[in-house]
Protein backbone atom coordinates (compact mmCIF):
# COMPACT_ATOMS: atom_id res chain seq x y z
CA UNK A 1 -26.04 -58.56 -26.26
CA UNK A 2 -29.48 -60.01 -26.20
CA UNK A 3 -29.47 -61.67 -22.95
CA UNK A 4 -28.04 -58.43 -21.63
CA UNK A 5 -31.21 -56.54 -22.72
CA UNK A 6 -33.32 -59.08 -21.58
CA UNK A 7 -31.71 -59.38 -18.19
CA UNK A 8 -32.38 -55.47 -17.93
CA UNK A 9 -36.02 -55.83 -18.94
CA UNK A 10 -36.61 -58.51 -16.21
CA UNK A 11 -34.85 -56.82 -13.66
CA UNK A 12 -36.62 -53.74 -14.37
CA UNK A 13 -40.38 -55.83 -14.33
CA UNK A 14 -38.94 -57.52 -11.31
CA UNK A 15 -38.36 -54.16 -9.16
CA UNK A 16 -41.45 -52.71 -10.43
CA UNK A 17 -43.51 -55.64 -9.84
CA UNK A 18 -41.89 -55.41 -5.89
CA UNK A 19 -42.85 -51.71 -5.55
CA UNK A 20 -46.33 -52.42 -6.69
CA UNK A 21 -46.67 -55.37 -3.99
CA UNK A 22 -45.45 -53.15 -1.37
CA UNK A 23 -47.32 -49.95 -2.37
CA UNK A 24 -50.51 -52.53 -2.04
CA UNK A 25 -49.55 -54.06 1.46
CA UNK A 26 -51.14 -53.61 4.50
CA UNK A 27 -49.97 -50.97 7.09
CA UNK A 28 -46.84 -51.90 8.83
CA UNK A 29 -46.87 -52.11 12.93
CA UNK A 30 -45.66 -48.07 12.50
CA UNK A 31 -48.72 -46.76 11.08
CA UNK A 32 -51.52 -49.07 12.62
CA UNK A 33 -50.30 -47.45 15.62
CA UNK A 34 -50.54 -43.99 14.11
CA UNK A 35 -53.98 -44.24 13.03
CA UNK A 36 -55.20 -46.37 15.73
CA UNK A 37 -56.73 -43.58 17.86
CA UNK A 38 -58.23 -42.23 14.98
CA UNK A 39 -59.61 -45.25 13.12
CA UNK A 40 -61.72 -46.14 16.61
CA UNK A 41 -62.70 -42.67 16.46
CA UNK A 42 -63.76 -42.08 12.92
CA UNK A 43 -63.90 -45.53 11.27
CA UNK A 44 -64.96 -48.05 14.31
CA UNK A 45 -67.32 -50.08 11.78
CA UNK A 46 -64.69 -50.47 9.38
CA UNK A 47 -62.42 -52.49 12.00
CA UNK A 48 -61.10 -55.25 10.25
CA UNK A 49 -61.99 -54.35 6.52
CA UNK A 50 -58.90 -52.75 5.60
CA UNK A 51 -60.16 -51.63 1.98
CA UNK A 52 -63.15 -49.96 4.02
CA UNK A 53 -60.56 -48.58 6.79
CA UNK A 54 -58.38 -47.01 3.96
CA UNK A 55 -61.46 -45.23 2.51
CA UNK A 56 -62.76 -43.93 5.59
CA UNK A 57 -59.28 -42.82 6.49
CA UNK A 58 -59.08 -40.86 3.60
CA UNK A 59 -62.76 -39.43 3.94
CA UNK A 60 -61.81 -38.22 6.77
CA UNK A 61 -58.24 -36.74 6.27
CA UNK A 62 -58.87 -33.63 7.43
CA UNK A 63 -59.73 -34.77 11.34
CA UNK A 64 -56.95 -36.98 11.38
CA UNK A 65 -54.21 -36.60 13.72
CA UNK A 66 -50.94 -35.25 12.09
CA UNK A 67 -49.36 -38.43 12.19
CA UNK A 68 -52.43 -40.52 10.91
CA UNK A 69 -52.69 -37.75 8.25
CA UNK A 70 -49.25 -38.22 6.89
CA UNK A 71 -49.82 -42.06 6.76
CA UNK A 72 -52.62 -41.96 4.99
CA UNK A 73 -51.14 -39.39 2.49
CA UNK A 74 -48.09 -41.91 2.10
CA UNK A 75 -50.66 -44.22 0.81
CA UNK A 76 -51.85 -42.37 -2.03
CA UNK A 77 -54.91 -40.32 -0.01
């Protein structure tokens, strides 16, 4: 019954531990193409610094395109 239980646990750590790794990913081919326009617009400087692209994505949500904006809002902004 032990193993059982423990077999749960790591399962559970395991699919946790895989949402976490994909929640911190980069953008997939989708949504670099989404925001594209906009991060040349907006973020130009930040160009290959993605932890500086994400922030000035989300700094400037609000003159995103629709479907930059719903990226970025995916992504926790």
């Amino acid at each position: 019954m032990k193993s059982i239980h423990a077999a749960a646990a790591t399962l559970i750590f395991s699919l946790a531990a895989a949402s976490l790794a994909q929640a911190q990913s980069g953008p997939s081919p989708q949504e670099q193409m989404a925001c594209r326009s906009d991060a040349g617009k907006f973020c130009a400087e930040h160009i290959g610094k993605p932890p500086q692209m994400n922030a000035c994505l989300k700094a400037n949500k609000a003159n995103l395109s629709e479907a930059c904006r719903k990226v970025v809002e995916s992504r926790g902004g």
